[in-house]
C-alpha atoms as a PDB file:
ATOM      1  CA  UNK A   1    -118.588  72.854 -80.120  1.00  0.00           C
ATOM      2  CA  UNK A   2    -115.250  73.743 -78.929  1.00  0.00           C
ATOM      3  CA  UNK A   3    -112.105  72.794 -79.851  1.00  0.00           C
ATOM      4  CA  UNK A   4    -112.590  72.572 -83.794  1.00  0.00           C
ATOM      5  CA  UNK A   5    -111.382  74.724 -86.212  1.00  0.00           C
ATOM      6  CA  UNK A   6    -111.116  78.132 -85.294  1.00  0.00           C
ATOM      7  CA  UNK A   7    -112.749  77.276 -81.660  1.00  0.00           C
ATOM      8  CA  UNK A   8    -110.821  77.787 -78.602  1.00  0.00           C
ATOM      9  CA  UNK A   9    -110.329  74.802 -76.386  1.00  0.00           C
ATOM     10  CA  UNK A  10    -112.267  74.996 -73.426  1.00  0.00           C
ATOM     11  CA  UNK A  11    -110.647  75.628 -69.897  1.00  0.00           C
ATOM     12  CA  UNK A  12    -112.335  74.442 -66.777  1.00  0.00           C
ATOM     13  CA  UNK A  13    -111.204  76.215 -63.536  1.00  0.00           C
ATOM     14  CA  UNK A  14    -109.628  75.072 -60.815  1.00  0.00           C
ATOM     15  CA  UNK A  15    -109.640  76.498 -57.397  1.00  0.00           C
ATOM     16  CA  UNK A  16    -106.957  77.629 -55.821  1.00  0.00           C
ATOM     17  CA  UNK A  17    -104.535  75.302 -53.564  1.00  0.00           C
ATOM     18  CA  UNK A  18    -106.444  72.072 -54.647  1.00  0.00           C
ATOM     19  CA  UNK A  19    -104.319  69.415 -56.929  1.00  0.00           C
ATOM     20  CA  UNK A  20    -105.343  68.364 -60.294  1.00  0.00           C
ATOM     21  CA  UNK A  21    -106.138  64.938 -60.334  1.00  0.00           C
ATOM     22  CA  UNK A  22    -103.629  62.230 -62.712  1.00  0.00           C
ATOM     23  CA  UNK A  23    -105.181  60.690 -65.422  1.00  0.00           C
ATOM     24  CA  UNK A  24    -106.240  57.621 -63.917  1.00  0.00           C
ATOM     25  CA  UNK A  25    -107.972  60.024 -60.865  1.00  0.00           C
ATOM     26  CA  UNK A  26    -112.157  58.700 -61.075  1.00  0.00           C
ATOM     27  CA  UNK A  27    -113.238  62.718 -60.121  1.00  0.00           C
ATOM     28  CA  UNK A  28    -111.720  65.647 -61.795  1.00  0.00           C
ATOM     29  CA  UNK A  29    -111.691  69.163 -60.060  1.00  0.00           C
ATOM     30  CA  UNK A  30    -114.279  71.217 -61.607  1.00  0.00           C
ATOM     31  CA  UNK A  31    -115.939  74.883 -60.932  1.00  0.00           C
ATOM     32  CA  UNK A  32    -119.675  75.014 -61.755  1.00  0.00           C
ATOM     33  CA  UNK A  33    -120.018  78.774 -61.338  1.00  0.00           C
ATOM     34  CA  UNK A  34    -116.755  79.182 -63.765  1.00  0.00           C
ATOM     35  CA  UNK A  35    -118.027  76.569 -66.411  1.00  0.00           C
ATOM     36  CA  UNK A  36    -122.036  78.157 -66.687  1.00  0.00           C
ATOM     37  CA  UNK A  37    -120.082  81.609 -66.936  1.00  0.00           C
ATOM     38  CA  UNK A  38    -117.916  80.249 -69.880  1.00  0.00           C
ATOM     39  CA  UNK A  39    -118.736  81.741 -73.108  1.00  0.00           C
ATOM     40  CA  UNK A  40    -116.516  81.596 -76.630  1.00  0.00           C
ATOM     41  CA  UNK A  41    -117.899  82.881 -79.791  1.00  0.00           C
ATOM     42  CA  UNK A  42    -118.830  80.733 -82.334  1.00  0.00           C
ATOM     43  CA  UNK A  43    -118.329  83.548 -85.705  1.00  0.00           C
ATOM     44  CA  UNK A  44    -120.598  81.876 -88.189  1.00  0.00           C
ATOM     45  CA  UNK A  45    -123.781  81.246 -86.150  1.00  0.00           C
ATOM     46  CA  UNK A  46    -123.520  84.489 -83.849  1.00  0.00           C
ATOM     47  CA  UNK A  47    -123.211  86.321 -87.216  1.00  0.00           C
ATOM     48  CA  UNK A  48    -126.348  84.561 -88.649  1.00  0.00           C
ATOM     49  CA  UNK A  49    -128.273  84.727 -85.379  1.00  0.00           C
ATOM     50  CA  UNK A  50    -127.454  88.973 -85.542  1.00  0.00           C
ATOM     51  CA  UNK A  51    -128.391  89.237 -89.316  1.00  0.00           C
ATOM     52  CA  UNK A  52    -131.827  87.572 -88.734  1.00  0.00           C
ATOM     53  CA  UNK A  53    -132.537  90.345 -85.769  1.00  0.00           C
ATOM     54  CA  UNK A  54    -131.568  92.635 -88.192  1.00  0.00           C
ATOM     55  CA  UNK A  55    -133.874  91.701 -90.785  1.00  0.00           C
ATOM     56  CA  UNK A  56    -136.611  90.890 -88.125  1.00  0.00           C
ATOM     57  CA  UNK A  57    -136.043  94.394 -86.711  1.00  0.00           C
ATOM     58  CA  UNK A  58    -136.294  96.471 -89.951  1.00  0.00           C
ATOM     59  CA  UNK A  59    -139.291  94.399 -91.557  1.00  0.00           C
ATOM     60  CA  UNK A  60    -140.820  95.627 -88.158  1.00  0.00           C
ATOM     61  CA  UNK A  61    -139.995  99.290 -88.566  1.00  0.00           C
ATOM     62  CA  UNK A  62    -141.418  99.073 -92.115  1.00  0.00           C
ATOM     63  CA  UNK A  63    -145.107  98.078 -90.862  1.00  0.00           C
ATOM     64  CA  UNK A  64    -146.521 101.792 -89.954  1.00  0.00           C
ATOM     65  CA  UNK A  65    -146.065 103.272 -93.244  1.00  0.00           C
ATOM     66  CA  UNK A  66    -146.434 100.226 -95.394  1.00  0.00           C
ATOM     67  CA  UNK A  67    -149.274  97.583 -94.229  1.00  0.00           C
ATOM     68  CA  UNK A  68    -151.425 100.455 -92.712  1.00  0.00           C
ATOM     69  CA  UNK A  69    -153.148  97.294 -90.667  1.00  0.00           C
ATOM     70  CA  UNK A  70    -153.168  96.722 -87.178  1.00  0.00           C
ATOM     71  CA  UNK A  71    -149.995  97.048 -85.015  1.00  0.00           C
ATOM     72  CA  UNK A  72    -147.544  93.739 -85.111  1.00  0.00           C
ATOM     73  CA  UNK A  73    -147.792  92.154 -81.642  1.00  0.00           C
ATOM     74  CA  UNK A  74    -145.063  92.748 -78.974  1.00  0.00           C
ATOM     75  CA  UNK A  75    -145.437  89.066 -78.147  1.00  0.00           C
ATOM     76  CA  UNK A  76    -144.373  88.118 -81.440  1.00  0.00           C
ATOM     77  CA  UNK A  77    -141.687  90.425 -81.361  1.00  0.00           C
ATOM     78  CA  UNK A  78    -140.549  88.868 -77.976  1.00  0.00           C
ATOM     79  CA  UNK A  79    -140.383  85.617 -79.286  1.00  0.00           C
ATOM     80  CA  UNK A  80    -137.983  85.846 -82.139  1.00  0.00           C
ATOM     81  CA  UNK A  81    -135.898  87.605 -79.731  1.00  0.00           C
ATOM     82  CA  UNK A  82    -135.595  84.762 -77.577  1.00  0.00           C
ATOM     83  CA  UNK A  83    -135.429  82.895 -79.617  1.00  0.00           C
ATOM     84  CA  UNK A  84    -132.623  84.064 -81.001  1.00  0.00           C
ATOM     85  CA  UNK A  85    -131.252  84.270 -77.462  1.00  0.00           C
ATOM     86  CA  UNK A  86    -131.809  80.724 -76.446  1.00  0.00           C
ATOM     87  CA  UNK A  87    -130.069  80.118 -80.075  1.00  0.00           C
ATOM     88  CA  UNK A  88    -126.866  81.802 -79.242  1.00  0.00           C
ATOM     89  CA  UNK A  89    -127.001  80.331 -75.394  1.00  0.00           C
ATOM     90  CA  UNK A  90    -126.894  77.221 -77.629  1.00  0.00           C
ATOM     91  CA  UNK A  91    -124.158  77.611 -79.790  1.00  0.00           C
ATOM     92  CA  UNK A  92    -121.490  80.150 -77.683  1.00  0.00           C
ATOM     93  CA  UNK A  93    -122.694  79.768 -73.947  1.00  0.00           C
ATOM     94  CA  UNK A  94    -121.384  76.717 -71.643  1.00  0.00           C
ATOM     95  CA  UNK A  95    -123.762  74.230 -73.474  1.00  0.00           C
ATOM     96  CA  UNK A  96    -121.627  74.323 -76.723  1.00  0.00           C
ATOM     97  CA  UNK A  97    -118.249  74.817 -74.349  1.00  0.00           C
ATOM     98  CA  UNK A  98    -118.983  71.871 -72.092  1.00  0.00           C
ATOM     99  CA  UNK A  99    -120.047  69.869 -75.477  1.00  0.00           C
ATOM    100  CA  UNK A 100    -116.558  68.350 -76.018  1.00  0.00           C
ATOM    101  CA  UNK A 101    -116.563  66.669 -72.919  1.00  0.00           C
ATOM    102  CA  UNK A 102    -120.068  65.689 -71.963  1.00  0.00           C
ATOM    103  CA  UNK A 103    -122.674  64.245 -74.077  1.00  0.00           C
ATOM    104  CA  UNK A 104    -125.578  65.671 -71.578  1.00  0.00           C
ATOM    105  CA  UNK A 105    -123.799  68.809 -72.291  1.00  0.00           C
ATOM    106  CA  UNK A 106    -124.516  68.171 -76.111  1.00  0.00           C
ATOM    107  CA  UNK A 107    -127.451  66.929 -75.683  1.00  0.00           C
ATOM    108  CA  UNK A 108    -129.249  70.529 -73.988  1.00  0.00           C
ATOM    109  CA  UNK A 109    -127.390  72.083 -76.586  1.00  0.00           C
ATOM    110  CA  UNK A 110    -129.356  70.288 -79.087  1.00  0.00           C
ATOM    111  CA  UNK A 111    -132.711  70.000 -76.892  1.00  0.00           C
ATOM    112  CA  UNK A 112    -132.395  74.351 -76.653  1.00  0.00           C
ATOM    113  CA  UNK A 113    -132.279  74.240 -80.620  1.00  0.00           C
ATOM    114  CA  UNK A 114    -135.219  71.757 -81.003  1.00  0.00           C
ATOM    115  CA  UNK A 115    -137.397  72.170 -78.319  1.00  0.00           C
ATOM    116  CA  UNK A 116    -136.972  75.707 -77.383  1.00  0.00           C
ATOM    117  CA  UNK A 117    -135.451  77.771 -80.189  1.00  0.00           C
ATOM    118  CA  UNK A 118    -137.271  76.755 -83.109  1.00  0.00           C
ATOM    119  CA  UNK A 119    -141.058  77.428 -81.571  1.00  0.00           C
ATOM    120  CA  UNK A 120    -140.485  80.546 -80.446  1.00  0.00           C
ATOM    121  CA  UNK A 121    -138.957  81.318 -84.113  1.00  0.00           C
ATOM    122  CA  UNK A 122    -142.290  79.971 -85.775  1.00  0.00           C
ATOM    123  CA  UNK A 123    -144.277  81.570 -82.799  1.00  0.00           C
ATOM    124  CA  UNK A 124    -142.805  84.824 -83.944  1.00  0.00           C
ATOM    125  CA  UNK A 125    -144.320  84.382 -87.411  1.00  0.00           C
ATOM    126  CA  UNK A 126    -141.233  85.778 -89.565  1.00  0.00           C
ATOM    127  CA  UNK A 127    -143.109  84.877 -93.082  1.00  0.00           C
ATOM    128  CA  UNK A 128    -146.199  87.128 -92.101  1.00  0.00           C
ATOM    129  CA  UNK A 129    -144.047  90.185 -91.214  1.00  0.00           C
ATOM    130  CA  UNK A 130    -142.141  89.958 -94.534  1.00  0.00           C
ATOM    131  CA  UNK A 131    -145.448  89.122 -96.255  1.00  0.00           C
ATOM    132  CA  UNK A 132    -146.713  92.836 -94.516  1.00  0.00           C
ATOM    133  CA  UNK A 133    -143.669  94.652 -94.544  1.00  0.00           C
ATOM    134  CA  UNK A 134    -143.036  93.538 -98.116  1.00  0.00           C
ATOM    135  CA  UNK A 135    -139.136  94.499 -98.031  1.00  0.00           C
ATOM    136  CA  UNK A 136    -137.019  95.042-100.905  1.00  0.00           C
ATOM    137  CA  UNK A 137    -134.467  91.924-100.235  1.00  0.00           C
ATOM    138  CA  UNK A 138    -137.851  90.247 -99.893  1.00  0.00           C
ATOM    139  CA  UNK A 139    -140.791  91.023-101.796  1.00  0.00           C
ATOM    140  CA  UNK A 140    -144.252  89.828-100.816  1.00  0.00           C
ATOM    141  CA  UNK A 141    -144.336  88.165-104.636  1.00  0.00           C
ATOM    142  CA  UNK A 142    -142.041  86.570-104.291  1.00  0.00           C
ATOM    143  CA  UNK A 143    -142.343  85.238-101.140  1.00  0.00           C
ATOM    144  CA  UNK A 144    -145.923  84.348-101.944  1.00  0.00           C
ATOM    145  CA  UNK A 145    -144.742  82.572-104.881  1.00  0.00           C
ATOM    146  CA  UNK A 146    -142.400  80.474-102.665  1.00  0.00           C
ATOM    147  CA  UNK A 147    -145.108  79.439-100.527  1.00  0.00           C
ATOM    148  CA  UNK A 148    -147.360  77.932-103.369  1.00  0.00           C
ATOM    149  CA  UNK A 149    -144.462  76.345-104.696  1.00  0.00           C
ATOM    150  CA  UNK A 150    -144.672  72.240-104.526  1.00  0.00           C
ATOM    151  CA  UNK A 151    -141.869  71.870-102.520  1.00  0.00           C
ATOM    152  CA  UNK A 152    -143.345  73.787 -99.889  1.00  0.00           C
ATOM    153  CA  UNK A 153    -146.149  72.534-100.406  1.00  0.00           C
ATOM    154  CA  UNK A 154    -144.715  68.996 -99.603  1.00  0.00           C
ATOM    155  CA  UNK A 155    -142.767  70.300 -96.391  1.00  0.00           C
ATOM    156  CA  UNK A 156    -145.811  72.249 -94.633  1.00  0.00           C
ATOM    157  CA  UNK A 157    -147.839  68.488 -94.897  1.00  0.00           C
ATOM    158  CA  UNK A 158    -147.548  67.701 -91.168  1.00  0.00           C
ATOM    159  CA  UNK A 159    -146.670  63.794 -92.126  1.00  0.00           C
ATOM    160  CA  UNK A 160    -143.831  65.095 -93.903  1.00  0.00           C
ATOM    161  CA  UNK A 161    -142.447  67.706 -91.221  1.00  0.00           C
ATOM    162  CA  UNK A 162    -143.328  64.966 -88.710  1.00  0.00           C
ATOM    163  CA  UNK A 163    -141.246  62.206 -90.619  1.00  0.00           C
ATOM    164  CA  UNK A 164    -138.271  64.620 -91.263  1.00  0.00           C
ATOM    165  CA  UNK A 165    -138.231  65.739 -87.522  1.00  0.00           C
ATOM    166  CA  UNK A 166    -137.717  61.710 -86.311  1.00  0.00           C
ATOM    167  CA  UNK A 167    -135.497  60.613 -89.226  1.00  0.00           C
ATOM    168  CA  UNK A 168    -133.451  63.765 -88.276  1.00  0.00           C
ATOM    169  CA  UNK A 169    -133.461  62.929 -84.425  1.00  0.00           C
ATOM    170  CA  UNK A 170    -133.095  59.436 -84.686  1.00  0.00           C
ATOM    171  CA  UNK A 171    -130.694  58.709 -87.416  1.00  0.00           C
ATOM    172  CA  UNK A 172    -128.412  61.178 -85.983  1.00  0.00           C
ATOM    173  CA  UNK A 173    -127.969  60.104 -82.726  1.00  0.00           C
ATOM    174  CA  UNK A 174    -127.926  56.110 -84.015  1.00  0.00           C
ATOM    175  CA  UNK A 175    -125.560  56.814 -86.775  1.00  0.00           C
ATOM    176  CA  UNK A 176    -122.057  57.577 -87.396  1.00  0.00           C
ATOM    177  CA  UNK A 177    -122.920  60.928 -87.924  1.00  0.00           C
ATOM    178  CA  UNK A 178    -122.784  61.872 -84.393  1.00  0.00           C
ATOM    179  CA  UNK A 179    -119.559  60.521 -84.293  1.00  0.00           C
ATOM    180  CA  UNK A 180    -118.383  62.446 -86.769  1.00  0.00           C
ATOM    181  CA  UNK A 181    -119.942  66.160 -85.944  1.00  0.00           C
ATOM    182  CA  UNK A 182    -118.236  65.534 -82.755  1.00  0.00           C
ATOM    183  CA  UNK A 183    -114.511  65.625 -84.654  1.00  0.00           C
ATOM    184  CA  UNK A 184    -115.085  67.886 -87.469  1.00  0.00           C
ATOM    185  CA  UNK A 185    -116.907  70.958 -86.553  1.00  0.00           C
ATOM    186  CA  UNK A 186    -118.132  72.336 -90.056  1.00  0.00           C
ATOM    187  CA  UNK A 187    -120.265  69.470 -90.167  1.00  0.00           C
ATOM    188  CA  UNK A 188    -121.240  69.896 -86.408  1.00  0.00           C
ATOM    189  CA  UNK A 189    -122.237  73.477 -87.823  1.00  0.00           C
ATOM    190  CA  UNK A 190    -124.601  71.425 -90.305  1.00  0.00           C
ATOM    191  CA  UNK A 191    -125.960  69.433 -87.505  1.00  0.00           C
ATOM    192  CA  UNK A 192    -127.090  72.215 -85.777  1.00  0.00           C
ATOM    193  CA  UNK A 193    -128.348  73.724 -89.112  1.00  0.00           C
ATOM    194  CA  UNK A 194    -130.507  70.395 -90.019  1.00  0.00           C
ATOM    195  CA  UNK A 195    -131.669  70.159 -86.040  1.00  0.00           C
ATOM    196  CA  UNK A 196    -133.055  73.728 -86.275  1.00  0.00           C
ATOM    197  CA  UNK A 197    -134.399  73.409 -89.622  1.00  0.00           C
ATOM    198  CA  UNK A 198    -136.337  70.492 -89.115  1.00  0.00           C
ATOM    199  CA  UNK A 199    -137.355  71.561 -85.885  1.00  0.00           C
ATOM    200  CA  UNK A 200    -139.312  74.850 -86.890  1.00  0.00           C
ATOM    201  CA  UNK A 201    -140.470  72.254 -89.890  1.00  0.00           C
ATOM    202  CA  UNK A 202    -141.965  70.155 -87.039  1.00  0.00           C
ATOM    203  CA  UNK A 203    -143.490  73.377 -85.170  1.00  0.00           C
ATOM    204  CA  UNK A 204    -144.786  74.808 -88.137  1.00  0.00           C
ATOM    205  CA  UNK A 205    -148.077  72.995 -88.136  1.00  0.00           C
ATOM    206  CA  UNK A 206    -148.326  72.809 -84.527  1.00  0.00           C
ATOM    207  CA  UNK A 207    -148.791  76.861 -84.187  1.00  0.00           C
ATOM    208  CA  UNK A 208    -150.357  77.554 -87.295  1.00  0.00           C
ATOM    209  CA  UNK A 209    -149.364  81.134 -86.755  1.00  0.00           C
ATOM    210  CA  UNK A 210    -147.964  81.881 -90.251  1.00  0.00           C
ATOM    211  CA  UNK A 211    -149.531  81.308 -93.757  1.00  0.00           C
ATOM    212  CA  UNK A 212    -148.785  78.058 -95.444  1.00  0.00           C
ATOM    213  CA  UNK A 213    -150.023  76.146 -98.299  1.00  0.00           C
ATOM    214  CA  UNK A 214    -151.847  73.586 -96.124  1.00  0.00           C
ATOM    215  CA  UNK A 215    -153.787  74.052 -92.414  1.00  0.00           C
ATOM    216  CA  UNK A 216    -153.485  71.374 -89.726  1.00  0.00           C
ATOM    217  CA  UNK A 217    -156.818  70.526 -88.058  1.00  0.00           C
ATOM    218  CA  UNK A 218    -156.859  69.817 -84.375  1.00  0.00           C
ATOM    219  CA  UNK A 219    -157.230  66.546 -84.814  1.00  0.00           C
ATOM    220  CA  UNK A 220    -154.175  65.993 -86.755  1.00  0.00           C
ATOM    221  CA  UNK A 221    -152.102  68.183 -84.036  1.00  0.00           C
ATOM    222  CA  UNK A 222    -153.428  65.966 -81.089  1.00  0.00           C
ATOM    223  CA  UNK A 223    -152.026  62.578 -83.340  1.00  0.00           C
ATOM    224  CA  UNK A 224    -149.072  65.053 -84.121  1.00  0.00           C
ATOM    225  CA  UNK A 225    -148.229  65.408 -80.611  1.00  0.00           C
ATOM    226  CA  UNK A 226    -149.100  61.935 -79.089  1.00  0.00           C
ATOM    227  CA  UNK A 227    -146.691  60.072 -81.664  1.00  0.00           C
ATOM    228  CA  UNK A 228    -143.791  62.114 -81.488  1.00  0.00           C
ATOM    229  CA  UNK A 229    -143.534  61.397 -77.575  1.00  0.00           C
ATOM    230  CA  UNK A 230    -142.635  57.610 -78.031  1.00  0.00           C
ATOM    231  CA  UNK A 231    -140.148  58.488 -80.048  1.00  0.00           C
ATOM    232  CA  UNK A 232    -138.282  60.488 -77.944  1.00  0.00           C
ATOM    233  CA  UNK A 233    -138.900  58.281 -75.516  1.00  0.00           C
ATOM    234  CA  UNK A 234    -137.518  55.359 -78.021  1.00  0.00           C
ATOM    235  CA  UNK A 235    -134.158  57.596 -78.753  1.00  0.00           C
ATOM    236  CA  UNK A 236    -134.024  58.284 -74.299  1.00  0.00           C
ATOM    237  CA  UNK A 237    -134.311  55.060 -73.352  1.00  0.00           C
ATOM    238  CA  UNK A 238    -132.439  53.274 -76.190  1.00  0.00           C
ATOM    239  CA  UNK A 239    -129.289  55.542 -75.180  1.00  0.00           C
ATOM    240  CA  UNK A 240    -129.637  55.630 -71.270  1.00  0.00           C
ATOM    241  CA  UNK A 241    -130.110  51.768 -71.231  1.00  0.00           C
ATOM    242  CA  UNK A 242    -127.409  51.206 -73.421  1.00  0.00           C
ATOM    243  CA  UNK A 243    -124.618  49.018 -72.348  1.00  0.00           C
ATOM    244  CA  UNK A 244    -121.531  50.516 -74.028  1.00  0.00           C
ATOM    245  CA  UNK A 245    -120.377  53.757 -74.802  1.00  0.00           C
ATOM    246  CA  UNK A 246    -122.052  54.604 -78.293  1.00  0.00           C
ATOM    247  CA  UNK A 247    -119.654  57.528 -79.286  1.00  0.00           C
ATOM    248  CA  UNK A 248    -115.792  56.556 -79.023  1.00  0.00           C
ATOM    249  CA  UNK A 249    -115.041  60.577 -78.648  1.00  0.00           C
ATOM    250  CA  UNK A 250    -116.049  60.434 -75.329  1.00  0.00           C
ATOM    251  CA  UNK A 251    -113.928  57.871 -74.029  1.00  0.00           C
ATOM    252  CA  UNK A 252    -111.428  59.683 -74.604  1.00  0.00           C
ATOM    253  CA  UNK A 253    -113.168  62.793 -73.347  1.00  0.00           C
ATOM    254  CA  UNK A 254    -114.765  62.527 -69.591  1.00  0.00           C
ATOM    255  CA  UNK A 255    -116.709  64.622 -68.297  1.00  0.00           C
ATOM    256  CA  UNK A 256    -115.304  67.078 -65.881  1.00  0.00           C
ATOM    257  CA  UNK A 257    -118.021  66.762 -63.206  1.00  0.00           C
ATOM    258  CA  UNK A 258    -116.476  63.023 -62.153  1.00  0.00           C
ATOM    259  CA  UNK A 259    -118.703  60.806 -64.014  1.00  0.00           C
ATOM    260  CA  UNK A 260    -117.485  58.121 -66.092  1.00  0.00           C
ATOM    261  CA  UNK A 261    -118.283  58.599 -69.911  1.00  0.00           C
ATOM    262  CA  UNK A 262    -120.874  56.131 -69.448  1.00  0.00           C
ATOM    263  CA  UNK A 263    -122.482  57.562 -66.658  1.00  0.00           C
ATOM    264  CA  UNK A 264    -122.518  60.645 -68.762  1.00  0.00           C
ATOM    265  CA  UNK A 265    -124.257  58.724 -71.836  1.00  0.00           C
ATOM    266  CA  UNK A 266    -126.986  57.355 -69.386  1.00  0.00           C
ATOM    267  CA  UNK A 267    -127.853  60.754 -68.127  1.00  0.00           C
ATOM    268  CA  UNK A 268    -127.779  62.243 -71.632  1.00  0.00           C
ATOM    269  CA  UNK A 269    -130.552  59.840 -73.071  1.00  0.00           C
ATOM    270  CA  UNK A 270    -132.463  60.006 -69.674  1.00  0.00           C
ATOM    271  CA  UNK A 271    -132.370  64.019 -70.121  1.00  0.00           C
ATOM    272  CA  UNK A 272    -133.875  63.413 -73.621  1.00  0.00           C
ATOM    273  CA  UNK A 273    -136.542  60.903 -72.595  1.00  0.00           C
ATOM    274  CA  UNK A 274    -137.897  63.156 -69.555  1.00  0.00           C
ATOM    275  CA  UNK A 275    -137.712  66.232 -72.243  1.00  0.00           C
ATOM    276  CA  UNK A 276    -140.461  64.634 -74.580  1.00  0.00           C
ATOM    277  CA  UNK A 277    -142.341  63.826 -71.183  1.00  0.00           C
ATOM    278  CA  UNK A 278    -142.473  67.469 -70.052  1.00  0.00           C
ATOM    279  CA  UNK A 279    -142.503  69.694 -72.503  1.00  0.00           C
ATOM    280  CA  UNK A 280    -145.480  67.795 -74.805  1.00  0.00           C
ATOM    281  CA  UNK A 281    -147.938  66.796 -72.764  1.00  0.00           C
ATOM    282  CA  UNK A 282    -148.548  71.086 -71.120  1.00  0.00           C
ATOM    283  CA  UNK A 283    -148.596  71.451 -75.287  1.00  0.00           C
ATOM    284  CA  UNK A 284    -151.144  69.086 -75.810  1.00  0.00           C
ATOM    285  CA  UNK A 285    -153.226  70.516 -73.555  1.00  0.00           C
ATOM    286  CA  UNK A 286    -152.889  73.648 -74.845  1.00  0.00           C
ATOM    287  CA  UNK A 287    -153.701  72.061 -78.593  1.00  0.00           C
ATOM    288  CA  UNK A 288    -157.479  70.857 -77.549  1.00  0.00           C
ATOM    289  CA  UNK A 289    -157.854  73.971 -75.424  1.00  0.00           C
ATOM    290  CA  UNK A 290    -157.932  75.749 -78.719  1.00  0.00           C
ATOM    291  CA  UNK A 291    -159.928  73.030 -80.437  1.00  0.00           C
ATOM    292  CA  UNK A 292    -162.566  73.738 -77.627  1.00  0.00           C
ATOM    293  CA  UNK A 293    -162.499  77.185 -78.069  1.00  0.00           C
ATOM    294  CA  UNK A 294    -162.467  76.985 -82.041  1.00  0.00           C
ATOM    295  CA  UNK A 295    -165.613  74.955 -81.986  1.00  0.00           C
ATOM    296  CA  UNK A 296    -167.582  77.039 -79.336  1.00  0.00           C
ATOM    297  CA  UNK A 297    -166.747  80.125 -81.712  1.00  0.00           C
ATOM    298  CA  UNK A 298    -167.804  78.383 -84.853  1.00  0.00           C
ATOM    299  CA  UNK A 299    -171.069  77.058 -83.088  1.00  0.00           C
ATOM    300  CA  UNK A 300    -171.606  80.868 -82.371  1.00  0.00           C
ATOM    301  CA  UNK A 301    -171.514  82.056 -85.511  1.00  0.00           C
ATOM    302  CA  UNK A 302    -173.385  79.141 -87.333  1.00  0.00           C
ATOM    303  CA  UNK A 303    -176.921  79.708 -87.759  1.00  0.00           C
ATOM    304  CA  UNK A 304    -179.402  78.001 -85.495  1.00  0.00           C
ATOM    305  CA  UNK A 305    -179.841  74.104 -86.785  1.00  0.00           C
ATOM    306  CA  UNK A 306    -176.991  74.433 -89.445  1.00  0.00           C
ATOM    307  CA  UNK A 307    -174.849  71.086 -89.421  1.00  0.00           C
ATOM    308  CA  UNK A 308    -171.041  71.892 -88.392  1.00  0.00           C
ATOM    309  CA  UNK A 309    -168.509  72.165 -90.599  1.00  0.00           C
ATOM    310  CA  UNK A 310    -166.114  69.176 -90.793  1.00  0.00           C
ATOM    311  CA  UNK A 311    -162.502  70.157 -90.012  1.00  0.00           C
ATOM    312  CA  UNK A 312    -160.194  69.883 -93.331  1.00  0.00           C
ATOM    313  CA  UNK A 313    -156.843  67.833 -92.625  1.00  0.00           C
ATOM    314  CA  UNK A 314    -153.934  69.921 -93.915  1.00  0.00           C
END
């Protein structure tokens, strides 16, 4: 977000020859084209989001003369990319610049993180092509080890990455902490941190690409999926409908597009109740397409009048 620490403040253009409005003026002059171009470069994040395309990058190169298996897929190697991309769209293009002043602003910074960002990431299945590549910074043992650890065991349970993924959304947004990641930006950095952590927590079990210490069974992803949409829809509606501003920072902060900081609120929760509604639902589809298809495949392979399998909840 801009204007912390070692941020520059953000400057919205004005066109030529038209007068800047006084304080009390209801619609300030503002340049769409100028703002989406904005861009200011957050160090810490940018520098994180180039040292994990490093490390994706040479764990790839590794694979020919290490694994000997079959070629790593381009697709996965496209979506850590960008995701990585939609990352630093997040956190240096005119999402995080607009932050300061908007709320809806802030809130597609954080939806890019959560709903974007952080599947492609798991999609890209970074603990299989360290567990193949077996690096030096990261050796399969001990990255094996990690994974049967309890802990980890505890986080892959989808109840528990489900849980953490609402307290997280939830409590942060109907909190004071929101209040106070908007005025001190190290621990806006942590809110970003906790969003995107939680949020590949939440995928994990959803794509199923990567190893872990417990598998989901469709079932469980269909439940997955259908509960977290009312709450989304809980957090969209209980902001939208609200009645007074719920962060102070923005009274003092309108929005340059000429909406009152309320205004700004109601489309910010709206934006995160129609977000649940429309990304989900395609992904729910796409969860028993794959149930279908598991089943037919199993039913192929099991011998003529053997009972089916039941599926094991992870």
């Amino acid at each position: 977000m801009s204007g912390g620490p070692g941020r520059a403040c953000v400057t919205l253009w004005q066109p030529a020859g038209v007068p800047s409005g006084g304080p009390g003026e209801e619609h300030a002059v503002f340049d769409v084209r100028e703002a989406l171009s904005t861009w200011e470069i957050d160090t810490l994040p940018t520098i994180g989001v180039v040292l994990a395309g490093l490390g994706y990058g040479l764990a790839r190169r590794r694979l020919p003369s290490r694994s000997g298996g079959p070629a790593w897929p381009r697709g996965r190697t496209v979506a850590f990319g960008a995701g990585l991309v939609v990352i630093l769209v997040a956190v240096d293009g005119p999402p995080d610049v607009l932050a300061d002043r908007s709320f809806t602003a802030h809130m597609v910074q954080h939806l890019l993180l959560q709903l974007l960002a952080a599947p492609l990431l798991v999609l890209s299945a970074p603990t299989t092509l360290v567990l193949r590549a077996d690096p030096r910074w990261l050796p399969r043992r001990w990255l094996g080890r990690a994974l049967r650890n309890p802990v980890v065991r505890l986080l892959s349970r989808p109840v528990v990455t489900f849980i953490a993924f609402a307290v997280v959304v939830v409590g942060s947004h109907l909190s004071p902490l929101y209040q106070l990641a908007l005025r001190h930006e190290l621990i806006h950095q942590a809110e970003h941190i906790t969003y995107l952590v939680s949020a590949g927590l939440f995928w994990w079990p959803l794509v199923g690409v990567d190893p872990g210490p417990a598998r989901t069974a469709p079932p469980v992803r269909v439940l997955y999926l259908l509960l977290i949409m009312p709450v989304m829809a809980f957090l969209g509606v209980a902001i939208a409908t609200s009645g007074r501003l719920l962060y102070p920072y923005y009274a003092a902060h309108a929005p340059p597009w000429g909406a009152t900081p309320l205004q700004d609120q109601q489309l910010a929760g709206t934006l995160m109740w129609v977000s649940g509604m429309v990304t989900i639902p395609p992904l729910l589809v796409l969860v028993l397409l794959r149930w279908l298809d598991q089943d037919e495949r199993e039913a192929a392979r099991r011998p003529a009048g053997a009972p089916a399998a039941p599926h094991a909840i992870g």
